[in-house]
Protein backbone atom coordinates (compact mmCIF):
# COMPACT_ATOMS: atom_id res chain seq x y z
CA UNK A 1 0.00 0.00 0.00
CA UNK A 2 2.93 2.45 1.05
CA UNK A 3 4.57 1.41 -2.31
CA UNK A 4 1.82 2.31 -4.28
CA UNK A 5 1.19 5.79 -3.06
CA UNK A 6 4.61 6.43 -3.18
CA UNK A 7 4.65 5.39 -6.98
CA UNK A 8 1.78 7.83 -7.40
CA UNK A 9 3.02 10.78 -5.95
CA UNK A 10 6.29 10.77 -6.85
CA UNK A 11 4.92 9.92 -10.87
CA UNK A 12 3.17 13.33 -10.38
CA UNK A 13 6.42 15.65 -8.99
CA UNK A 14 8.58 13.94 -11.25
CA UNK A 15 6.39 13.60 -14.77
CA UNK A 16 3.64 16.35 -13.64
CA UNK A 17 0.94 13.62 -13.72
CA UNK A 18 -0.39 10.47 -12.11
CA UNK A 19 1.05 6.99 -13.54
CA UNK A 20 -1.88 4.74 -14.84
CA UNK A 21 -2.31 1.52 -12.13
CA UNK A 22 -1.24 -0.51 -15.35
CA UNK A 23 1.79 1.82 -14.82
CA UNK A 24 2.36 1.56 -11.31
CA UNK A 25 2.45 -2.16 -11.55
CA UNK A 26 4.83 -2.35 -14.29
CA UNK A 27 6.67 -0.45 -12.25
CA UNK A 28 6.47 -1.85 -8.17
CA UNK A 29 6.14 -5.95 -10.59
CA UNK A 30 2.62 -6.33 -9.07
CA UNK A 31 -0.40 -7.49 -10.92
CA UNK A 32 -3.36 -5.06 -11.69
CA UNK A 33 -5.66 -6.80 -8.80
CA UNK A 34 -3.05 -6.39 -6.52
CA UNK A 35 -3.11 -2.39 -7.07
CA UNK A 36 -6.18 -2.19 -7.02
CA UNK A 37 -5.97 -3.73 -3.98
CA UNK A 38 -3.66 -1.38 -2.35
CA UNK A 39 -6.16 2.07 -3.94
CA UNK A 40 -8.52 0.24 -1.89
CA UNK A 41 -6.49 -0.01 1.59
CA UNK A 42 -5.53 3.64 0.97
CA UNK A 43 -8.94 4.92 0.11
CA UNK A 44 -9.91 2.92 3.35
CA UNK A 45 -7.78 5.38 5.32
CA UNK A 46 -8.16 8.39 3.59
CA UNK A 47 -4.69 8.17 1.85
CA UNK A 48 -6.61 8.69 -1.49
CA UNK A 49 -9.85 9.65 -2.44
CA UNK A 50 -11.14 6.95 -5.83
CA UNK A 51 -13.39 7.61 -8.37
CA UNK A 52 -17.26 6.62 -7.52
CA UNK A 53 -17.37 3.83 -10.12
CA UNK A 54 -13.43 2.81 -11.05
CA UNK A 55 -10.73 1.98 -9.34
CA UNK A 56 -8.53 4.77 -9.90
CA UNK A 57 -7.54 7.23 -7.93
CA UNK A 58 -9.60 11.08 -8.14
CA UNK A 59 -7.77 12.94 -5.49
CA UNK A 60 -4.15 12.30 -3.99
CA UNK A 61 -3.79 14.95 -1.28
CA UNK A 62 -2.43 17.23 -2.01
CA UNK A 63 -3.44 16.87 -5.76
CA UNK A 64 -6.35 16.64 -7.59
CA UNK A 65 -6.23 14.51 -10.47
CA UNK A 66 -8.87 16.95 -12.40
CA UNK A 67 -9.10 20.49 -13.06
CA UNK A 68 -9.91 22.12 -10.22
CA UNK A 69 -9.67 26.42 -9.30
CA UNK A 70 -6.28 25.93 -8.12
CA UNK A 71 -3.38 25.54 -10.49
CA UNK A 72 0.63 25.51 -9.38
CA UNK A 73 3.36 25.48 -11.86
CA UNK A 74 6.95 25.58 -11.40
CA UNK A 75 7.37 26.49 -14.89
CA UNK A 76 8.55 22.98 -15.69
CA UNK A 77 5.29 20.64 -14.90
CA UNK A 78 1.85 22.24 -13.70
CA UNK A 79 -0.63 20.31 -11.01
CA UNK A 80 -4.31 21.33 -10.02
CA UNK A 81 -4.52 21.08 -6.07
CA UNK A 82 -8.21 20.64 -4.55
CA UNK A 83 -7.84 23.92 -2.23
CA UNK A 84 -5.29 26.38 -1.19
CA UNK A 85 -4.20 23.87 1.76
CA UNK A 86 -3.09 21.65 -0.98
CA UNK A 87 -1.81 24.07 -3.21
CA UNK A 88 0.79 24.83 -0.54
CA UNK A 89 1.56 21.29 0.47
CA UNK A 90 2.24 21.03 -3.63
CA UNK A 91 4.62 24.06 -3.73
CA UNK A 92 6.24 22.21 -0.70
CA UNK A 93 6.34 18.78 -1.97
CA UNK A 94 7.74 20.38 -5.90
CA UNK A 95 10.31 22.79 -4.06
CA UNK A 96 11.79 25.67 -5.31
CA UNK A 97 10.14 28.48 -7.07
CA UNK A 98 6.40 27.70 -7.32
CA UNK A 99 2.92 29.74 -8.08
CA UNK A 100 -0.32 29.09 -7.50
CA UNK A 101 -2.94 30.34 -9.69
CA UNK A 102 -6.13 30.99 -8.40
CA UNK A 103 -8.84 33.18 -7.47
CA UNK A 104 -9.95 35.76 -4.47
CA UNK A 105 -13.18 33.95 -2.54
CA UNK A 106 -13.66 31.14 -5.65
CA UNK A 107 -14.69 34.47 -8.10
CA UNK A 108 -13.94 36.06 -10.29
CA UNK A 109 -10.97 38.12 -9.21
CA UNK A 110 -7.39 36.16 -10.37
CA UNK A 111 -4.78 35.78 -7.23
CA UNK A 112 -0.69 34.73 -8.13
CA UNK A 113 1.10 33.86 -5.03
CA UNK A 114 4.49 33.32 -5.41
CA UNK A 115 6.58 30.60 -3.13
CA UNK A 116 9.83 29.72 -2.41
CA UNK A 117 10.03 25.59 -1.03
CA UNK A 118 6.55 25.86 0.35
CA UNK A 119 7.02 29.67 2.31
CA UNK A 120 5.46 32.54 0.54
CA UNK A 121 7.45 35.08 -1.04
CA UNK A 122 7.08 38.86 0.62
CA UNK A 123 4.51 39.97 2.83
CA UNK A 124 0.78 39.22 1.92
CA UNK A 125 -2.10 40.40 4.37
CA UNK A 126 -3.85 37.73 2.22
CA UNK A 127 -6.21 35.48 4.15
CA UNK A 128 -7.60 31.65 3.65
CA UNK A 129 -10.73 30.72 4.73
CA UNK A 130 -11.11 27.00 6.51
CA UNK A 131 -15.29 27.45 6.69
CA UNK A 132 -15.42 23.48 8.09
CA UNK A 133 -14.09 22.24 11.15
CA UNK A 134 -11.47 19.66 9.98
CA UNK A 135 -13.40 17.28 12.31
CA UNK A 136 -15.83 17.10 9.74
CA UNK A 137 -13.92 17.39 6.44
CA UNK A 138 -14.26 14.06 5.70
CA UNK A 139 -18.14 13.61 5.61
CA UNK A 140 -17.45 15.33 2.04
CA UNK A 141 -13.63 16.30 1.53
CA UNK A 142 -14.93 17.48 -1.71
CA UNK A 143 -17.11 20.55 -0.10
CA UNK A 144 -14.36 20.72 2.63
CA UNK A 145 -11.58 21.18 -0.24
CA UNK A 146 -13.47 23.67 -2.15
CA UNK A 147 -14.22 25.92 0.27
CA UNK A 148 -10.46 26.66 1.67
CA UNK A 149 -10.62 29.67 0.04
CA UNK A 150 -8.00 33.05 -0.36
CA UNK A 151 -9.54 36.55 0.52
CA UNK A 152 -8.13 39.94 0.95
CA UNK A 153 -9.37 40.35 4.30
CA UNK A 154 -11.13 38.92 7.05
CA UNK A 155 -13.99 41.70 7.11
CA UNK A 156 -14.33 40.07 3.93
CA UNK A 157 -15.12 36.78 4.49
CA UNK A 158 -17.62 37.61 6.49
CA UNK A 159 -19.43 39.89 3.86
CA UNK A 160 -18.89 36.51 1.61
CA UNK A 161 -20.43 34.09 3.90
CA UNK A 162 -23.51 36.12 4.30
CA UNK A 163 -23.86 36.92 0.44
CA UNK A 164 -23.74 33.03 0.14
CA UNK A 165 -25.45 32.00 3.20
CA UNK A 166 -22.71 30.08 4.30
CA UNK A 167 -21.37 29.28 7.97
CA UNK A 168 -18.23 31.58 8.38
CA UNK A 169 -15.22 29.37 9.93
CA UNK A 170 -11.99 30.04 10.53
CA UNK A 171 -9.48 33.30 9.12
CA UNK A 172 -5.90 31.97 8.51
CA UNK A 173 -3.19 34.21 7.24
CA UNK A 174 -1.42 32.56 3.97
CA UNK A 175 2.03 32.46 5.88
CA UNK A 176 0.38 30.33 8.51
CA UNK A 177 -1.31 28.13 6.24
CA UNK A 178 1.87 27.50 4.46
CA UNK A 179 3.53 26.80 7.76
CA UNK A 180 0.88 24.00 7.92
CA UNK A 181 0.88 22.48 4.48
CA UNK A 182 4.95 22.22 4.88
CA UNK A 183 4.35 20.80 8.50
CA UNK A 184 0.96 18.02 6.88
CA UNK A 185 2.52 17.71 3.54
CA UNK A 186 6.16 17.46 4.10
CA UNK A 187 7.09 13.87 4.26
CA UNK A 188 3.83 12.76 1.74
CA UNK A 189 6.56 11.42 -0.93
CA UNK A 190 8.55 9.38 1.78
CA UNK A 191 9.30 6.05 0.77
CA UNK A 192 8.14 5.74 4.35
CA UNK A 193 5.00 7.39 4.27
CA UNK A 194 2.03 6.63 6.42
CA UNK A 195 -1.38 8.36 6.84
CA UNK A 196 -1.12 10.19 10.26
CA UNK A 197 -3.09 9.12 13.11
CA UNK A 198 -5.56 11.51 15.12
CA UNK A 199 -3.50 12.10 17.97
CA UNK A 200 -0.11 13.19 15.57
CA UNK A 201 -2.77 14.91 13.04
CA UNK A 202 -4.07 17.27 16.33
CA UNK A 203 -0.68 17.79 17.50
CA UNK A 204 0.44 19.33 14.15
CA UNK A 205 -2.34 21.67 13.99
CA UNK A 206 -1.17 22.65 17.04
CA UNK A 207 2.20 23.17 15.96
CA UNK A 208 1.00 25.44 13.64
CA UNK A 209 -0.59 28.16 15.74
CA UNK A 210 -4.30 26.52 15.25
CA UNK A 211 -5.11 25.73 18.57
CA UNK A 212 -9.25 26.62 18.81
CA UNK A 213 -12.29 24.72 19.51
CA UNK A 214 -12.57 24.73 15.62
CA UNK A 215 -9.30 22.68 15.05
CA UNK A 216 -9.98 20.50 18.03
CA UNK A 217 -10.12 16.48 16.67
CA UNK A 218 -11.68 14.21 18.86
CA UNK A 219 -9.28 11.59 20.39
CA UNK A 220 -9.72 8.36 18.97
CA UNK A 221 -7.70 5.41 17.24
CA UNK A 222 -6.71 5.20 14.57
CA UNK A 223 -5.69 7.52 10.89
CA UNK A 224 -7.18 11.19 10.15
């Protein structure tokens, strides 16, 4: 299982997309069942999200296999990350110099940020929005992903979750979400990789400054 998400994530940093599983075991010498297999084991845990129908994988945090609002390019390969979380934890995984692409409150308004290994380049008063509790992301990591969303300002998230009607969550600066995606996404294409549990996925939020009720997991066993 650790093989095989290794296989795919490093097929995406190194050839900007996602080996086929007739790929990946040509490569690892397994059989197609036995990938398919392992997608399974790591969809299981969260370590991949599959398609509805197929057994292929549809998200690989931090990438999404299909377009999606959020586009990073290192000027060499180019990857679509579900939300600006992921974005980062691409520009950390890539290295180097890295953009994102994408735009102010999912509108209409185009946003470059520039990054250097995962930190962001300069000073930005730019803002991401987390508007569900990561508690819950995984009752739909779809609508969790697409609302992490950049704004100018917090006064104006608020303005956008009342135009919308949404819930308004949690203001995090873009330096401190960075700080997170390096901290979440760092070791993802480790040949030793392994889907954190609760407890280690609670105390890296609070490593990275997020240390309200809203970021608060409930102890359990087992992976996040």
């Amino acid at each position: 299982m650790t093989r095989v998400h290794h296989e795919l994530i490093r097929g995406l940093i190194d050839a900007g997309r996602c080996p086929s599983n007739a790929e990946v075991a040509a490569a690892l010498g397994m059989d197609d069942a036995s990938v398919e297999t392992a997608l399974r084991d790591l969809a299981a845990i969260h370590g991949l999200v599959l398609h509805p129908h197929i057994c292929a994988p549809w998200l690989i945090h931090p990438f999404s296999l299909t377009p999606s609002p959020h586009w990073v390019t290192n000027g060499k390969y180019s990857w679509w990350a579900p939300c600006l979380w992921c974005a980062c934890g691409v520009a950390t995984l890539v290295g180097g110099a890295v953009q994102i692409h994408t735009r102010y409150e999912g509108e209409s308004e185009p946003l470059v940020i520039d990054l250097e290994d995962g930190v962001p380049a300069g000073s930005t008063d730019i803002f991401i929005h987390f508007a569900i509790p990561p508690a819950r992301a995984w009752d739909n990591v779809h609508q969790h992903c697409s609302m992490v969303l950049p704004f100018r300002s917090a006064d104006a998230i608020g303005a956008w979750c009342a135009r919308h009607g949404f819930t308004q969550g949690q203001a995090v600066p873009l330096a401190q979400t960075a700080l997170l995606a390096r901290r979440w996404y760092g070791t993802h294409a480790s040949p030793q990789w392994r889907k954190w549990t609760v407890a280690e996925a609670q105390a890296i939020f609070t490593a990275a400054g997020l240390t309200t009720d809203f970021w608060r997991l409930e102890p359990r066993e087992g992976q996040f």
